[in-house]
Protein backbone atom coordinates (compact mmCIF):
# COMPACT_ATOMS: atom_id res chain seq x y z
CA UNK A 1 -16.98 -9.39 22.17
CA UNK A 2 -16.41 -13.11 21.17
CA UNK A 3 -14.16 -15.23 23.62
CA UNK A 4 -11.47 -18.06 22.51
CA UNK A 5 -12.00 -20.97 24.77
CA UNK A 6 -8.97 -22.78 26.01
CA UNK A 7 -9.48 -26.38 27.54
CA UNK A 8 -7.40 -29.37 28.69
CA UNK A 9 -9.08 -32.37 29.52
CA UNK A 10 -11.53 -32.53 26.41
CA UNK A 11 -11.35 -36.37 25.89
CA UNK A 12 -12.52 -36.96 29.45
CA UNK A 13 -16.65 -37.31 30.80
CA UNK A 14 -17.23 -33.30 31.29
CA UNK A 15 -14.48 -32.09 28.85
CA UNK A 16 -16.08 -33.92 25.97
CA UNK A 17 -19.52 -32.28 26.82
CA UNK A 18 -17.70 -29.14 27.17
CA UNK A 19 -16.23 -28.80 23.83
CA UNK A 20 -19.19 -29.85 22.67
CA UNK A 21 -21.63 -26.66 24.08
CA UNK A 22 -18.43 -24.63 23.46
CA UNK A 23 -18.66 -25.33 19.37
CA UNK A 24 -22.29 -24.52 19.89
CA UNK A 25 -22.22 -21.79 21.75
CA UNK A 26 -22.15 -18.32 19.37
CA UNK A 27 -20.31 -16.31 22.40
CA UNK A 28 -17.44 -18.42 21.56
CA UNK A 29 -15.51 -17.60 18.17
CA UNK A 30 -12.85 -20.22 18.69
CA UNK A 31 -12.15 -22.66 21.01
CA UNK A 32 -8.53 -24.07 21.26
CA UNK A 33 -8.68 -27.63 22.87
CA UNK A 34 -5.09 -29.25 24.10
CA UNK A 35 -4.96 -32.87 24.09
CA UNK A 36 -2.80 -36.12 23.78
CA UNK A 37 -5.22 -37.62 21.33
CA UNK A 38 -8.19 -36.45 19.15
CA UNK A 39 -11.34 -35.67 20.57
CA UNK A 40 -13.68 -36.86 17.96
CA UNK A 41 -15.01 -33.27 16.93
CA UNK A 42 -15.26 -31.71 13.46
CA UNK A 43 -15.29 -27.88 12.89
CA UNK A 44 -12.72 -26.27 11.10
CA UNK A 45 -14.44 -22.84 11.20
CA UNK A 46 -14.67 -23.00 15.36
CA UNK A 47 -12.03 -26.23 16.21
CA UNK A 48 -8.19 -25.53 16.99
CA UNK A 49 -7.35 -29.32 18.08
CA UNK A 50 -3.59 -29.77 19.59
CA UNK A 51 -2.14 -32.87 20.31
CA UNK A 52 0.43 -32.05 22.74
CA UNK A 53 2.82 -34.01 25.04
CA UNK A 54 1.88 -32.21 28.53
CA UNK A 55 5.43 -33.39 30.05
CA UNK A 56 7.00 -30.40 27.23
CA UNK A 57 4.60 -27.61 27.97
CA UNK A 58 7.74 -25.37 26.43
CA UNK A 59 6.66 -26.61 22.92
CA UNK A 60 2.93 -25.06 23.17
CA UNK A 61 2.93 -23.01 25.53
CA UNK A 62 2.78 -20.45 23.27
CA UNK A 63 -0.26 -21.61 22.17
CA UNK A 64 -2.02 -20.55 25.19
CA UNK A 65 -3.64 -17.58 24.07
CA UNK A 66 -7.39 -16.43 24.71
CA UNK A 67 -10.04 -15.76 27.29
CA UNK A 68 -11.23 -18.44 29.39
CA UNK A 69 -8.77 -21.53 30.39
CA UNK A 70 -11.63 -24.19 31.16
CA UNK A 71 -9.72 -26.78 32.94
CA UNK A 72 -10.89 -30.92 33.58
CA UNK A 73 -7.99 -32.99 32.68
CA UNK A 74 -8.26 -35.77 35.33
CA UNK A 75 -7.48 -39.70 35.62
CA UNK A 76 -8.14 -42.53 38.16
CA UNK A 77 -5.42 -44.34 39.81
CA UNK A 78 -5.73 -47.22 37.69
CA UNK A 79 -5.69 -45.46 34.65
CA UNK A 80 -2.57 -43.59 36.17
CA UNK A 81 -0.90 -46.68 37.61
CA UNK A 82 0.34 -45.30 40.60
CA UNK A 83 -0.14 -42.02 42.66
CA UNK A 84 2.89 -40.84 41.49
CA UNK A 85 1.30 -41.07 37.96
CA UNK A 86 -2.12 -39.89 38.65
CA UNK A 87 -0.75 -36.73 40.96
CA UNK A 88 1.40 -35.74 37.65
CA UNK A 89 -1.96 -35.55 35.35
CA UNK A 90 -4.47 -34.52 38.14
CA UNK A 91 -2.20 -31.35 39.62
CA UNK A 92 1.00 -31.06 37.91
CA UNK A 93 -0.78 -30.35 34.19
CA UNK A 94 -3.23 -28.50 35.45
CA UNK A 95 -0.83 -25.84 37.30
CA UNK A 96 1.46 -25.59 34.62
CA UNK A 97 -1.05 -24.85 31.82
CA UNK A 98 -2.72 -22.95 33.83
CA UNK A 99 0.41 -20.96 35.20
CA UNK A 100 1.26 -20.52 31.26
CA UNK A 101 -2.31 -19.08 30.23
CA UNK A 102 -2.25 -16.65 33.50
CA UNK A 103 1.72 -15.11 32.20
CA UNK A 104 -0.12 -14.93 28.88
CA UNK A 105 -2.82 -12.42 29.82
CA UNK A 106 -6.11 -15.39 30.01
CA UNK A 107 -8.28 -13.80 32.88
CA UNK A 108 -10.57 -16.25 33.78
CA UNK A 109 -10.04 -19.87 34.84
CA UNK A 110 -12.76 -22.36 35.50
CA UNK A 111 -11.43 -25.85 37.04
CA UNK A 112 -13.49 -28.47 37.75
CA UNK A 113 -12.15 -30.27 41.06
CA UNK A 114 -14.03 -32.69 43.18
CA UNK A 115 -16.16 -32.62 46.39
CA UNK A 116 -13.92 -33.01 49.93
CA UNK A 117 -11.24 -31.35 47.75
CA UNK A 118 -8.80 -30.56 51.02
CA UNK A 119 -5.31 -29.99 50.78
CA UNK A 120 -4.87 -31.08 54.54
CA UNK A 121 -6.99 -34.39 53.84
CA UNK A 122 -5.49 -37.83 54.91
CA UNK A 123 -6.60 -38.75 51.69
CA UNK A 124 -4.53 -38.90 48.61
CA UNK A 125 -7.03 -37.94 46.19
CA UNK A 126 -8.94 -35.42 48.30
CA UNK A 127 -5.75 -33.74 49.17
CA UNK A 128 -4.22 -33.47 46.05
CA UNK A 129 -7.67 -31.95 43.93
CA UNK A 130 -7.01 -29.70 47.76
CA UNK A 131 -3.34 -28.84 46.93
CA UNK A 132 -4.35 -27.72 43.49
CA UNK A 133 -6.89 -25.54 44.15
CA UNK A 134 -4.89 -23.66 46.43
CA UNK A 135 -2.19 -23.33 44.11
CA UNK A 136 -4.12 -22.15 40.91
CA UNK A 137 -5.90 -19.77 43.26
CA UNK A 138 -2.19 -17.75 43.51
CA UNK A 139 -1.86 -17.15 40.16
CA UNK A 140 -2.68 -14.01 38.58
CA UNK A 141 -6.46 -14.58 37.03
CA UNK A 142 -8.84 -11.97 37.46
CA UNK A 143 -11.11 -14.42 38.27
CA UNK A 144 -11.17 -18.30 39.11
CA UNK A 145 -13.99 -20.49 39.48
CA UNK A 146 -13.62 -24.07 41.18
CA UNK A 147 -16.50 -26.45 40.38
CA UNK A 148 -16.85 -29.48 43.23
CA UNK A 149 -19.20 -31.73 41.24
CA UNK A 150 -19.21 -34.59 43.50
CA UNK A 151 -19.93 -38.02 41.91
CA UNK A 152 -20.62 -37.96 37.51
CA UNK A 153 -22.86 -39.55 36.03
CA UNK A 154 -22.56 -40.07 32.39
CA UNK A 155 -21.63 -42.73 29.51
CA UNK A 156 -17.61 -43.56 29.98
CA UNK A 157 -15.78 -45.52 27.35
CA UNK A 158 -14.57 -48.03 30.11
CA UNK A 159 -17.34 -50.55 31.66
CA UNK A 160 -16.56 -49.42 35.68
CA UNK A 161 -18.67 -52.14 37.54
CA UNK A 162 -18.22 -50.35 41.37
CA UNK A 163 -18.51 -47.22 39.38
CA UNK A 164 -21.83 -47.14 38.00
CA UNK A 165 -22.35 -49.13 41.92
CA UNK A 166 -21.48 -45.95 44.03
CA UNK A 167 -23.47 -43.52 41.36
CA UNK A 168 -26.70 -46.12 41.42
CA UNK A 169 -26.17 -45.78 45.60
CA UNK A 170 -25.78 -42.03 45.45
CA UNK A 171 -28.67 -41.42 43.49
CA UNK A 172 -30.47 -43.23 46.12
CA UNK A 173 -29.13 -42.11 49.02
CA UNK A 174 -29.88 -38.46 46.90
CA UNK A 175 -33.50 -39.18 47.15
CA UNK A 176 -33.15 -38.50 51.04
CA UNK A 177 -33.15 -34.72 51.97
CA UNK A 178 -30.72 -34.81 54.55
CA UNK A 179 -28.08 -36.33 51.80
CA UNK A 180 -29.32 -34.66 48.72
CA UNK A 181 -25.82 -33.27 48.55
CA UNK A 182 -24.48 -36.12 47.49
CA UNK A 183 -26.58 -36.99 44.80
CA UNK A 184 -25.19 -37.71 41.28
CA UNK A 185 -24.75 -35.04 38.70
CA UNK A 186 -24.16 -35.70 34.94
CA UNK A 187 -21.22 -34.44 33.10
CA UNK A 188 -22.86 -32.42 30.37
CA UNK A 189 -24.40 -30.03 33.42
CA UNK A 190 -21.06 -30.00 34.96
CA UNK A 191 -20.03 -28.97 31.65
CA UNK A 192 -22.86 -26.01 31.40
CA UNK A 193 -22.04 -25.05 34.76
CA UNK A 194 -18.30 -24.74 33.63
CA UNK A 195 -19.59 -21.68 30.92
CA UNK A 196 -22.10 -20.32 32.36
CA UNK A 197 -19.44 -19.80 35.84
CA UNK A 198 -16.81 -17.97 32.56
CA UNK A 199 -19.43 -15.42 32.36
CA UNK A 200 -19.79 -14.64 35.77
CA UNK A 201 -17.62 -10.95 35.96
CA UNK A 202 -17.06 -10.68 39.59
CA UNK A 203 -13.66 -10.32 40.16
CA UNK A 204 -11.80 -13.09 42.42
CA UNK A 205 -12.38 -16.41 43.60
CA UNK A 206 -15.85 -18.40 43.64
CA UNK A 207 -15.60 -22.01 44.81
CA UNK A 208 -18.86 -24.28 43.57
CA UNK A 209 -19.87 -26.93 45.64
CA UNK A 210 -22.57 -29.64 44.16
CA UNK A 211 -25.88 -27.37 44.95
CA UNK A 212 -24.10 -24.31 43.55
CA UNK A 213 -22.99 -26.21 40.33
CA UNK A 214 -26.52 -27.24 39.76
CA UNK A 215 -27.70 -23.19 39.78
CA UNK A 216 -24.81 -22.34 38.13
CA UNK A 217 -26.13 -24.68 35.23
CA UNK A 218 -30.12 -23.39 35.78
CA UNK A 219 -31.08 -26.98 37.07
């Protein structure tokens, strides 16, 4: 049987990829992307695009309806302007969309979170990617899969100077065996990762850390 994809986070570096392969991708009869502005894509026989205000969930909530939640809505502090900000779009959307699929019947959830994801971290952004993975792993999907990609590589719409920095250093460093697991990965096989991990039908939780995402995507 055909799945409906739903996804949050399709504007970003792996959700863009991701509803890309989706629309390609002939196990997929629909995918239903929820976003704040238009992702760029054309296919009115395959695209459901909502722009949605993710503070109101109560307006399309409803909405929510089909297989596979594939979750990588995400922003960096400056984006966000304060933690406060980022915390709201990096946990608080998540949980509640995903808390909304799981009531209406959507079995599987794939998130993509990030490597050192610990909810006990002194770290703000390690410990809140931490606090939600614990808290979408007590909601009622049959099965969840949590993706810890480490550092993207990938074309962004923003020039990040120290960005494309750290990824040119972890590639490097990469190149050395004992810190191959740190090594950059792009976003379009985090994104192939993200499907092929929907398809996996053991029941419960599977948590992929940067080697695992790599298999998961046959790299």
């Amino acid at each position: 049987m055909k799945k409906t994809a739903l996804v949050i986070g399709a504007t970003g570096l792996v959700g863009h990829y991701l509803v890309g392969q989706l629309l390609t991708d002939a196990r997929f009869e629909r995918v239903k992307v929820f976003t704040r502005r238009p992702t760029g894509y054309h296919n009115p026989d395959k695209l459901e695009e909502y722009l949605v205000d993710f503070d109101k969930p109560a307006e399309w909530q409803e909405l929510l309806q089909g297989e596979v939640l594939f979750s990588a809505l995400g922003t960096t502090l400056k984006q966000a302007g304060s933690k406060e900000a980022q915390y709201r779009v990096d946990h608080t959307y998540q949980l509640q969309t995903a808390e909304h699929a799981a009531r209406n019947g959507t079995d599987t959830y794939v998130l993509v979170s990030a490597a050192g994801a610990d909810k006990d971290s002194a770290l703000f952004y390690s410990r809140m990617k931490g606090e939600l993975e614990r808290d979408v792993q007590a909601l009622a999907f049959a099965r969840t899969r949590i993706l810890q990609p480490g550092v993207l590589a990938g074309p962004r719409p923003q020039a990040r100077p120290l960005e494309r920095v750290s990824i040119g250093a972890a590639a490097l460093l990469g190149t050395l065996p004992v810190l191959r697991k740190y090594r950059p990965i792009h976003a379009r096989t985090v994104a192939r990762a993200m499907i092929n991990a929907s398809f996996d039908e053991a029941v419960g939780l599977q948590v992929d850390t940067l080697e695992d995402v790599f298999k998961r995507a046959g790299e």
